[in-house]
C-alpha atoms as a PDB file:
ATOM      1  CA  UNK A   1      72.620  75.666  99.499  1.00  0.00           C
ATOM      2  CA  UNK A   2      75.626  73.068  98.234  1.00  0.00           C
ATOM      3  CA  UNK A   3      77.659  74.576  96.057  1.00  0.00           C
ATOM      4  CA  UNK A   4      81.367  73.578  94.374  1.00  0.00           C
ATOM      5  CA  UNK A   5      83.015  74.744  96.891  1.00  0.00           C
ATOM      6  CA  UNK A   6      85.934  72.981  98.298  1.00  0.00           C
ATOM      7  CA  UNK A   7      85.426  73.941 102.041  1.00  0.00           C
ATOM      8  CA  UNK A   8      82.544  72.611 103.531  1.00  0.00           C
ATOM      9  CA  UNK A   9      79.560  74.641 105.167  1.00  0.00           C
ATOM     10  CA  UNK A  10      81.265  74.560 109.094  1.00  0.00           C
ATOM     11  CA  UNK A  11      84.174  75.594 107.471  1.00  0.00           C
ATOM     12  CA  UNK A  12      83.743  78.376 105.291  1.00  0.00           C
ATOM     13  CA  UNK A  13      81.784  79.414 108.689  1.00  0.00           C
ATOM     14  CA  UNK A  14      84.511  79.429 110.450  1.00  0.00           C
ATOM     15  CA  UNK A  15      87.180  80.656 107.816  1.00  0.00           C
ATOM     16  CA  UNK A  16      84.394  83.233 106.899  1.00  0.00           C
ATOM     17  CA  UNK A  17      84.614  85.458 110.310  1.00  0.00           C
ATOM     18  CA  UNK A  18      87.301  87.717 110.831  1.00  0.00           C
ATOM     19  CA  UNK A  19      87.170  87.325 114.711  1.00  0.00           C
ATOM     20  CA  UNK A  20      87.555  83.010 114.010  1.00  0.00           C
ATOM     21  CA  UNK A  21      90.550  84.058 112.313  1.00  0.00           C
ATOM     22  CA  UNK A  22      91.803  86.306 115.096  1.00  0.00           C
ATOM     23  CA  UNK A  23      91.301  83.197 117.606  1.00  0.00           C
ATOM     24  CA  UNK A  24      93.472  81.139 115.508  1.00  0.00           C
ATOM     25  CA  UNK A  25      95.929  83.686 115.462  1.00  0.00           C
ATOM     26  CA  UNK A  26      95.493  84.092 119.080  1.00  0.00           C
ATOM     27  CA  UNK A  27      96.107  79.987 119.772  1.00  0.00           C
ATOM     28  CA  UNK A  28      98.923  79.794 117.387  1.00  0.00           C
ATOM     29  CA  UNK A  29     101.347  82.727 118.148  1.00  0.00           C
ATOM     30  CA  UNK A  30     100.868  80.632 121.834  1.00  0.00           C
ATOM     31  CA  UNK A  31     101.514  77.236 120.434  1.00  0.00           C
ATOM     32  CA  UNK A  32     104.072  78.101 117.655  1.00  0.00           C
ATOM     33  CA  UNK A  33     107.182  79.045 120.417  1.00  0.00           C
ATOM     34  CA  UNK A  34     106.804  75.799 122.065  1.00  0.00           C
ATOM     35  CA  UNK A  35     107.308  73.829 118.823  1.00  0.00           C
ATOM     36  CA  UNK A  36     111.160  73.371 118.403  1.00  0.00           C
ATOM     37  CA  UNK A  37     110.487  72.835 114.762  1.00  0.00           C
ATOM     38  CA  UNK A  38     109.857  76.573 114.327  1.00  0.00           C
ATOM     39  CA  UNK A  39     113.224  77.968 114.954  1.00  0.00           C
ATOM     40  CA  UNK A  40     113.978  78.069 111.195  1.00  0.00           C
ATOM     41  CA  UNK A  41     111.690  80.865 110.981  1.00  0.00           C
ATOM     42  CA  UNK A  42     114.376  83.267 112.843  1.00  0.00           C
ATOM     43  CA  UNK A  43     116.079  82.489 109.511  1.00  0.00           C
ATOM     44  CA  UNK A  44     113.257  84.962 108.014  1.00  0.00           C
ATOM     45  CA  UNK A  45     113.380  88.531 108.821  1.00  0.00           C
ATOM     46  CA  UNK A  46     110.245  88.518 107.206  1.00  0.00           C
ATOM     47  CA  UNK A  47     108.857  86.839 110.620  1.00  0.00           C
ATOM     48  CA  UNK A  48     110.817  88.696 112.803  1.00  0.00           C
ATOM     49  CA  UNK A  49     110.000  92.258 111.411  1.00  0.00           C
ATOM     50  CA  UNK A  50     106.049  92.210 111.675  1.00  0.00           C
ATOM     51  CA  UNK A  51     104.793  88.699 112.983  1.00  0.00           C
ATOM     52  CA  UNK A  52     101.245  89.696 112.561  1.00  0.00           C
ATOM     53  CA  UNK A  53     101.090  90.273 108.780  1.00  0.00           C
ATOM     54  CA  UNK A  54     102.816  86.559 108.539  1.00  0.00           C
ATOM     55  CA  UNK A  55      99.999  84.776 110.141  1.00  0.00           C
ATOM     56  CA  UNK A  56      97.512  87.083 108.379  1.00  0.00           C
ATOM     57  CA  UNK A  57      99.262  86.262 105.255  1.00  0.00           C
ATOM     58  CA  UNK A  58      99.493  82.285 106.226  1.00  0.00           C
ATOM     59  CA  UNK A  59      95.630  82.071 107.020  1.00  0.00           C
ATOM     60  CA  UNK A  60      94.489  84.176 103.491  1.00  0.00           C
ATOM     61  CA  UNK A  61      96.169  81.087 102.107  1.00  0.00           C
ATOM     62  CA  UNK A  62      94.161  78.762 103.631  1.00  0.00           C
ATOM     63  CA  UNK A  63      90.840  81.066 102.887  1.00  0.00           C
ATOM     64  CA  UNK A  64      91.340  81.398  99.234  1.00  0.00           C
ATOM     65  CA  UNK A  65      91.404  77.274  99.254  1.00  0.00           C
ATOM     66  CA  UNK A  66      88.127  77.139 101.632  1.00  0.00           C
ATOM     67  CA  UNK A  67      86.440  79.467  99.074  1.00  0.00           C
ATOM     68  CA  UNK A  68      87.696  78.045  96.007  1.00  0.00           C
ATOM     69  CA  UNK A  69      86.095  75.618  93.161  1.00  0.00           C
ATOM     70  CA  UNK A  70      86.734  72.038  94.290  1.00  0.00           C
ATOM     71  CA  UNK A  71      88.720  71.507  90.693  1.00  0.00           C
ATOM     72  CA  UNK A  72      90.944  74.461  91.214  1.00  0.00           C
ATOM     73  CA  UNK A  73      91.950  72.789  94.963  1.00  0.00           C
ATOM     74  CA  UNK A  74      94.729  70.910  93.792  1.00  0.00           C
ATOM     75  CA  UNK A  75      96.899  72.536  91.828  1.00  0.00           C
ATOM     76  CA  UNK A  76      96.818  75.461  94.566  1.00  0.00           C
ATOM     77  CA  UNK A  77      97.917  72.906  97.002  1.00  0.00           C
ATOM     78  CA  UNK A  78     100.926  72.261  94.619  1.00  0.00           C
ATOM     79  CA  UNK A  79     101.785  75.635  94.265  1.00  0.00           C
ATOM     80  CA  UNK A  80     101.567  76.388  97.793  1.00  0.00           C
ATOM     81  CA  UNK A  81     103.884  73.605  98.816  1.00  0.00           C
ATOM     82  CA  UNK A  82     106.364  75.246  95.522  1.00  0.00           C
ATOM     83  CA  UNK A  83     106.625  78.267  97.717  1.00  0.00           C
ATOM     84  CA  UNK A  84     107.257  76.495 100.872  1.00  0.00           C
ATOM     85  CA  UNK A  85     110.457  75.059  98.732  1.00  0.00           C
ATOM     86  CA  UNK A  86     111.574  77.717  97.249  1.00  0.00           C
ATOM     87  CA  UNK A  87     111.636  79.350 100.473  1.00  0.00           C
ATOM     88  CA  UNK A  88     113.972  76.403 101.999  1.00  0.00           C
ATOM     89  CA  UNK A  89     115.949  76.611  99.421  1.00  0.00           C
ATOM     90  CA  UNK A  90     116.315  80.603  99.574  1.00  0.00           C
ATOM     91  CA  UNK A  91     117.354  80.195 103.500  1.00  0.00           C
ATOM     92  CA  UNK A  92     119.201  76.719 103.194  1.00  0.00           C
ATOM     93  CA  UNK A  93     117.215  74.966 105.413  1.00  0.00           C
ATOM     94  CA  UNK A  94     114.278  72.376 105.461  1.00  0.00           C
ATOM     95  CA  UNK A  95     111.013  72.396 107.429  1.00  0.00           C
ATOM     96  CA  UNK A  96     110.420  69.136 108.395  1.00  0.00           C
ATOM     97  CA  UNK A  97     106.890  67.011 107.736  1.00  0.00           C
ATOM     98  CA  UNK A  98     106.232  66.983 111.559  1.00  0.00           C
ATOM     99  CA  UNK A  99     106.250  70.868 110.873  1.00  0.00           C
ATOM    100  CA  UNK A 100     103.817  71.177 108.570  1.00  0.00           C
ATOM    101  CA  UNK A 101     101.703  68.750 110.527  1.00  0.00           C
ATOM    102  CA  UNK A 102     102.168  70.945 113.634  1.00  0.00           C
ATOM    103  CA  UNK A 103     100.479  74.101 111.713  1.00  0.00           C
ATOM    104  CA  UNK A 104      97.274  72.104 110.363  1.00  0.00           C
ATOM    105  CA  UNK A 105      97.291  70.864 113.961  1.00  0.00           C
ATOM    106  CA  UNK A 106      96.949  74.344 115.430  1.00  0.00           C
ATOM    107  CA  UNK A 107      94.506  75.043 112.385  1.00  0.00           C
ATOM    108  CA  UNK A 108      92.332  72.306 113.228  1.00  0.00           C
ATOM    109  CA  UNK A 109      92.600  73.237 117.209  1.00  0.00           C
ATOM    110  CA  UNK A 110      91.752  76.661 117.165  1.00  0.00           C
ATOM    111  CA  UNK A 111      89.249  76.945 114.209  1.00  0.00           C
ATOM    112  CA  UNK A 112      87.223  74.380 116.077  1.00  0.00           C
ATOM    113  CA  UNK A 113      87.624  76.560 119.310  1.00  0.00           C
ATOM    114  CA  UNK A 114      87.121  79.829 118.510  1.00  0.00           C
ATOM    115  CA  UNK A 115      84.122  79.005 116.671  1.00  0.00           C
ATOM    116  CA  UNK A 116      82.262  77.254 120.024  1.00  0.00           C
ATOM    117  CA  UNK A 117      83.488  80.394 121.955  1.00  0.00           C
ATOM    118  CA  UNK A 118      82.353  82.854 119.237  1.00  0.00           C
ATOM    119  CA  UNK A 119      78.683  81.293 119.561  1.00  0.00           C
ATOM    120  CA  UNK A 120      79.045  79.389 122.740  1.00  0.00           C
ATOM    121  CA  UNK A 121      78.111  76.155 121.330  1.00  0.00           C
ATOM    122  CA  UNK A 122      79.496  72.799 120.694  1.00  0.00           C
ATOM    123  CA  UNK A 123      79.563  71.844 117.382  1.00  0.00           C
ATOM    124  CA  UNK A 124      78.661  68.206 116.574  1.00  0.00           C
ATOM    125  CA  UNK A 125      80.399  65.134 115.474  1.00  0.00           C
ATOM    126  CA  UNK A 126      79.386  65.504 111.664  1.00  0.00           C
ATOM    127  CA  UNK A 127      80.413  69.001 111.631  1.00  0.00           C
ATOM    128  CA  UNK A 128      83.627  68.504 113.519  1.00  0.00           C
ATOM    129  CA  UNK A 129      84.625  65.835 111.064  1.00  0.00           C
ATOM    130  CA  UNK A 130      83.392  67.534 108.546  1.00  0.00           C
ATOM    131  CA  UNK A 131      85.683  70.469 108.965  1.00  0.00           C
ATOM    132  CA  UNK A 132      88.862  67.773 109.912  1.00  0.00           C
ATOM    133  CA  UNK A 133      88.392  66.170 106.249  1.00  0.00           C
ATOM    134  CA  UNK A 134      88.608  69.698 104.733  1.00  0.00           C
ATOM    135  CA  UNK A 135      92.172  70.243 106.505  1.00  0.00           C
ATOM    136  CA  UNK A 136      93.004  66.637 106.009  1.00  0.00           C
ATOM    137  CA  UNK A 137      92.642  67.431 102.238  1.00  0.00           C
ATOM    138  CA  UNK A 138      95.132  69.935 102.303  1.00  0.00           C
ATOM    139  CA  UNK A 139      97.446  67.724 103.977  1.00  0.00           C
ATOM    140  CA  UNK A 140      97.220  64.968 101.056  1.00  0.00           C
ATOM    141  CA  UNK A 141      97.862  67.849  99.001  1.00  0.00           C
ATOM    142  CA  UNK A 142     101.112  69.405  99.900  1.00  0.00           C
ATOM    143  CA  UNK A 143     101.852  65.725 100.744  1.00  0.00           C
ATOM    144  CA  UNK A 144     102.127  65.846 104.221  1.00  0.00           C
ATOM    145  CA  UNK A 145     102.439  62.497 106.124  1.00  0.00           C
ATOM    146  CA  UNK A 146     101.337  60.848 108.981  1.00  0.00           C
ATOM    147  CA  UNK A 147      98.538  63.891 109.466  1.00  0.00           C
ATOM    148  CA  UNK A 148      95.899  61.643 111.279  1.00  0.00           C
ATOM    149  CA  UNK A 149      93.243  60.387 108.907  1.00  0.00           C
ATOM    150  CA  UNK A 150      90.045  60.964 111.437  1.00  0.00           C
ATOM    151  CA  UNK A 151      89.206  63.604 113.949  1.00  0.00           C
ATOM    152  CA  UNK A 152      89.357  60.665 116.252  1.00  0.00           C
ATOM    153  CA  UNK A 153      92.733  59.867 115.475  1.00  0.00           C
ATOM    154  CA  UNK A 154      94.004  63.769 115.772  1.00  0.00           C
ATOM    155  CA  UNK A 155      92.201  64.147 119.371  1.00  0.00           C
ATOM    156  CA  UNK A 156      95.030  60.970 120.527  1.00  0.00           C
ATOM    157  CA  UNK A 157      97.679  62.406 118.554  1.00  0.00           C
ATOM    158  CA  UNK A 158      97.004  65.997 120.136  1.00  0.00           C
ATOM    159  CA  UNK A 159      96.709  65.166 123.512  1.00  0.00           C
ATOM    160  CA  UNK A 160     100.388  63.076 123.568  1.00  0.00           C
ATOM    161  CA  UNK A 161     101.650  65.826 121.718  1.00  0.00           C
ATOM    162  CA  UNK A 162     100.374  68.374 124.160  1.00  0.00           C
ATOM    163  CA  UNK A 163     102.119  66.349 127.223  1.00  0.00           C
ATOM    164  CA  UNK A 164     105.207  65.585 125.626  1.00  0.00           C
ATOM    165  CA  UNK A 165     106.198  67.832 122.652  1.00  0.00           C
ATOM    166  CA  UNK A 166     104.927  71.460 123.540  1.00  0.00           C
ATOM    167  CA  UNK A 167     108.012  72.594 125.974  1.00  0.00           C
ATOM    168  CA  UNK A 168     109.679  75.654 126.696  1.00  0.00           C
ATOM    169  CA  UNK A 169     113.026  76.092 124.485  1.00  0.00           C
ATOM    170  CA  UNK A 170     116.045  78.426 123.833  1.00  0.00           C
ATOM    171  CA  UNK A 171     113.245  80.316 121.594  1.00  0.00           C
ATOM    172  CA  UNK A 172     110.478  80.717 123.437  1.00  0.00           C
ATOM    173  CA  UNK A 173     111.489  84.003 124.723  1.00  0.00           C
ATOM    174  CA  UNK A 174     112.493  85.406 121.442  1.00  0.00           C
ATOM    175  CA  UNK A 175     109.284  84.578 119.840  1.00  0.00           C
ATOM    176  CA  UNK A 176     107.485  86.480 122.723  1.00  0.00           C
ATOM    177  CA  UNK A 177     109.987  89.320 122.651  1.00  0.00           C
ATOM    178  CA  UNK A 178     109.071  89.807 118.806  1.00  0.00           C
ATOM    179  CA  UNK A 179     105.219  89.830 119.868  1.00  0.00           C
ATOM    180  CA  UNK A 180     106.166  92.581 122.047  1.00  0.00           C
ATOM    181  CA  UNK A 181     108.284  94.917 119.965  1.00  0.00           C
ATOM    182  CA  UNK A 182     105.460  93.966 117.286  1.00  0.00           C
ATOM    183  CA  UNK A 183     102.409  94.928 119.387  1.00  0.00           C
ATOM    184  CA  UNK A 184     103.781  97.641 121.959  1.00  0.00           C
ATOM    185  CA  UNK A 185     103.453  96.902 125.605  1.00  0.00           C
ATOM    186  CA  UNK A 186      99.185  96.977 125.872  1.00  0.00           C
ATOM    187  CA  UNK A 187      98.058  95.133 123.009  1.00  0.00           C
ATOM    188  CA  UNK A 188     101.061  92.832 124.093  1.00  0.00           C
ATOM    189  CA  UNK A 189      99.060  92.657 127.425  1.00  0.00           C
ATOM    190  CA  UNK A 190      96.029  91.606 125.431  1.00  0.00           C
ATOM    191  CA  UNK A 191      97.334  88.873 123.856  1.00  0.00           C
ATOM    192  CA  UNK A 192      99.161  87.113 126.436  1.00  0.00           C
ATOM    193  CA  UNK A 193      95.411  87.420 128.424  1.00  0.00           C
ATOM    194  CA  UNK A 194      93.429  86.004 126.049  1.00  0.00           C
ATOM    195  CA  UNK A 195      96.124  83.342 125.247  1.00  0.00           C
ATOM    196  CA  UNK A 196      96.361  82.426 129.040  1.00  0.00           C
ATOM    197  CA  UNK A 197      91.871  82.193 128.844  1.00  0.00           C
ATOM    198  CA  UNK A 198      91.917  80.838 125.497  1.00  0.00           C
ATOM    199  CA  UNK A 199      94.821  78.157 124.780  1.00  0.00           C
ATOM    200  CA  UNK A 200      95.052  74.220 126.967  1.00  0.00           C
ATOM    201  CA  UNK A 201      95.970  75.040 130.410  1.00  0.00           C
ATOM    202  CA  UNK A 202      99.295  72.733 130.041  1.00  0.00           C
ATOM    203  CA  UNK A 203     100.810  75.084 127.131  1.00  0.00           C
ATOM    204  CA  UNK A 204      99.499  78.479 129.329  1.00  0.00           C
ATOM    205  CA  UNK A 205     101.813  76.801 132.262  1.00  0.00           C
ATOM    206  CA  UNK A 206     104.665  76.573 130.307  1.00  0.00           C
ATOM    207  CA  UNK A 207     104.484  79.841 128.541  1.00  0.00           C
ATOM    208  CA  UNK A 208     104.061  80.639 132.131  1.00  0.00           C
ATOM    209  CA  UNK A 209     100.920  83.110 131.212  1.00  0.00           C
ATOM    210  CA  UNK A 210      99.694  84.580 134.658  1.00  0.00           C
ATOM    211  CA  UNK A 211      95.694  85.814 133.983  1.00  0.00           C
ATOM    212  CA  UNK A 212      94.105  88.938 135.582  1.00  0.00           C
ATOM    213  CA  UNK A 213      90.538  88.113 137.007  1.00  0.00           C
ATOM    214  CA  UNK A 214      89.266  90.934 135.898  1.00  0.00           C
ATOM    215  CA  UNK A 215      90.509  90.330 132.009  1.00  0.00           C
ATOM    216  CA  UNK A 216      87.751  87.531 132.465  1.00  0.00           C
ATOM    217  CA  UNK A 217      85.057  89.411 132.377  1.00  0.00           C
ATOM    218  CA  UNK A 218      85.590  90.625 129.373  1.00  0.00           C
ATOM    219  CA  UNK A 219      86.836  86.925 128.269  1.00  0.00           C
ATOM    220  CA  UNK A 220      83.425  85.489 128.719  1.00  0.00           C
ATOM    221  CA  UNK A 221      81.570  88.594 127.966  1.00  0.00           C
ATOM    222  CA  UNK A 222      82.227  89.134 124.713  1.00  0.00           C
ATOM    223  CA  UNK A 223      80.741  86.072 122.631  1.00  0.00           C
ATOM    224  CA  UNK A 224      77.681  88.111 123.850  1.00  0.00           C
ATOM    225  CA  UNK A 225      78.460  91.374 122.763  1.00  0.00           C
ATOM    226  CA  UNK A 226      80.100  90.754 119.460  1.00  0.00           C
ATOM    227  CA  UNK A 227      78.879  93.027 116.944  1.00  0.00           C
ATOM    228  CA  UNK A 228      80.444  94.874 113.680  1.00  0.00           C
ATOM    229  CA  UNK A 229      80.553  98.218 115.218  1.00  0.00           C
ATOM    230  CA  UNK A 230      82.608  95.970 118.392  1.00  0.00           C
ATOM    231  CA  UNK A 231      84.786  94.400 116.226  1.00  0.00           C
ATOM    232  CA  UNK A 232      85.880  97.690 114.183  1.00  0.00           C
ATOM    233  CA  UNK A 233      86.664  99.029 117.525  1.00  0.00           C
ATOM    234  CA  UNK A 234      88.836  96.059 118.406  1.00  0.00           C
ATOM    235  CA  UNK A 235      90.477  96.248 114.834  1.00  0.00           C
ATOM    236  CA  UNK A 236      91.248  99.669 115.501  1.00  0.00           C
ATOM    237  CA  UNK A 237      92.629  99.462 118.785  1.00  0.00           C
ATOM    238  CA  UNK A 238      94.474  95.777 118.852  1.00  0.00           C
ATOM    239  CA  UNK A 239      95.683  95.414 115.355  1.00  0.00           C
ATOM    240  CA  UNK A 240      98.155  97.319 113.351  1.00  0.00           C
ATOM    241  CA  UNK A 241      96.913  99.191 110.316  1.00  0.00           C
ATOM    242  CA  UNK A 242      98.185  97.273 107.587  1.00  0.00           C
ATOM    243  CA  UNK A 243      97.006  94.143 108.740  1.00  0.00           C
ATOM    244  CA  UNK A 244      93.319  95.328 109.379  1.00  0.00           C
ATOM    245  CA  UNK A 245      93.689  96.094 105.788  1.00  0.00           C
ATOM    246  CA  UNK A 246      94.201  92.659 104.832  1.00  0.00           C
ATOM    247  CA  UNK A 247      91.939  91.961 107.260  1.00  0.00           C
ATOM    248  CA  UNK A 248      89.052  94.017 105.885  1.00  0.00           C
ATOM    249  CA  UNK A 249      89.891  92.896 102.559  1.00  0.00           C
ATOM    250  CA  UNK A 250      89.628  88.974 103.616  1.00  0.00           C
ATOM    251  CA  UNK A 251      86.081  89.527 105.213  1.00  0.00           C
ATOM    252  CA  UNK A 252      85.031  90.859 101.850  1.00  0.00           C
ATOM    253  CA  UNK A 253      86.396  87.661  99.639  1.00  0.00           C
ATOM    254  CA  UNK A 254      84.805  85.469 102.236  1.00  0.00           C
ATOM    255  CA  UNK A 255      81.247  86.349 101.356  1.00  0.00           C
ATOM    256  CA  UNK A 256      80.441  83.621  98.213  1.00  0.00           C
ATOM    257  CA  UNK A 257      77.854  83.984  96.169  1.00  0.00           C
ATOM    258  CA  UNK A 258      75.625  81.118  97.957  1.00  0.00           C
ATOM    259  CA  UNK A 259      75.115  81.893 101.647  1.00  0.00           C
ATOM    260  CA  UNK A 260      75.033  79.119 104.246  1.00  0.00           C
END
């Protein structure tokens, strides 16, 4: 049923499910230490104290907007580019435009991927672009430029970026280091697994991500066995405590009125 939503259906699908939101967190804690523009966020100890809750924080952001009234879309888009400011100006430093268009890169990457892994399926041209437009939006918003204005556009964009802008730098290591003091030594395991299964085999090479043939099994098992009682389990044993709070409490503002 339509509805004044500002996400569209594909993408309050995919910003609906707790384990699509996992995936993205999965692709971008891989991605993010390859992007050189990311080293102010050492600057935060915020980051650097409990990485998880950051990204959990980052992507209820973008799932308020996705679930929001179309009218209300803009002036949350204002106020969520405020914060970014104020946050510059707290650290003295600036995040540059090719930052912020790195993030809604890795948003547009990994929503589209976990979701075809989730329910092994390709999703189709409409529903691809569909779900581009919707991040594209939020680019206009916080006045981002130069975010490519078709899916078309982004798929030439990401693959040059891919080859020649994803490298190993002086941070690399300490963002990995922080996963690992974050997530203890198994769940740390875990991660860097389904990051070397999950993420473009160029940026698993230079994050230098070794996988264990028998972690695939589980890899390619799971779209098959995913179920709630699975995913409390995984919640339970993966994620810390306070984030499977947020966690919970984000599948239960994801469930709008109209279902799709």
């Amino acid at each position: 049923m339509q509805n004044d939503y500002f996400g569209s259906d594909i993408t309050r699908k995919i910003w609906g499910d707790i384990e699509n939101i996992l995936l993205i967190y999965v692709g971008t804690a891989a991605e993010f230490p390859l992007i050189h523009e990311n080293h102010w966020l050492f600057k935060n100890l915020t980051f650097t104290q409990n990485p998880q809750q950051r990204f959990v924080n980052t992507f209820l952001y973008n799932q308020t907007l996705f679930f929001s009234p179309k009218q209300q879309v803009p002036q949350m888009l204002i106020a969520i580019r405020a914060i970014h400011q104020r946050l510059e100006a707290r650290q003295e430093t600036s995040i540059s435009n090719h930052a912020f268009i790195e993030v809604l890169s890795m948003l547009v990457e990994y929503g589209i991927q976990g979701y075809q892994y989730l329910h092994r399926t390709t999703l189709n041209s409409s529903e691809i672009e569909a779900y581009y437009q919707d991040i594209h939006v939020i680019a206009q918003g916080m006045q981002i430029k130069d975010f490519p204005p078709t899916y078309a556009t982004f798929c030439e964009y990401r693959a040059q970026h891919i080859q020649t802008q994803l490298t190993k730098n002086l941070y690399t290591t300490k963002f990995y280091n922080i996963y690992q003091q974050d997530l203890g030594k198994w769940r740390y395991w875990i991660l860097c697994q389904f990051q070397a299964y999950f993420v473009a085999p160029a940026i698993s090479q230079r994050l230098e991500l070794h996988r264990h043939p028998l972690f695939y099994l589980g890899y390619w098992a799971y779209p098959y066995l995913r179920c709630a009682w699975l995913l409390g389990l995984i919640l339970r044993l993966l994620v810390k405590p306070d984030v499977v709070t947020a966690l919970t409490a984000f599948k239960h503002m994801a469930q709008p009125k109209h279902r799709f």
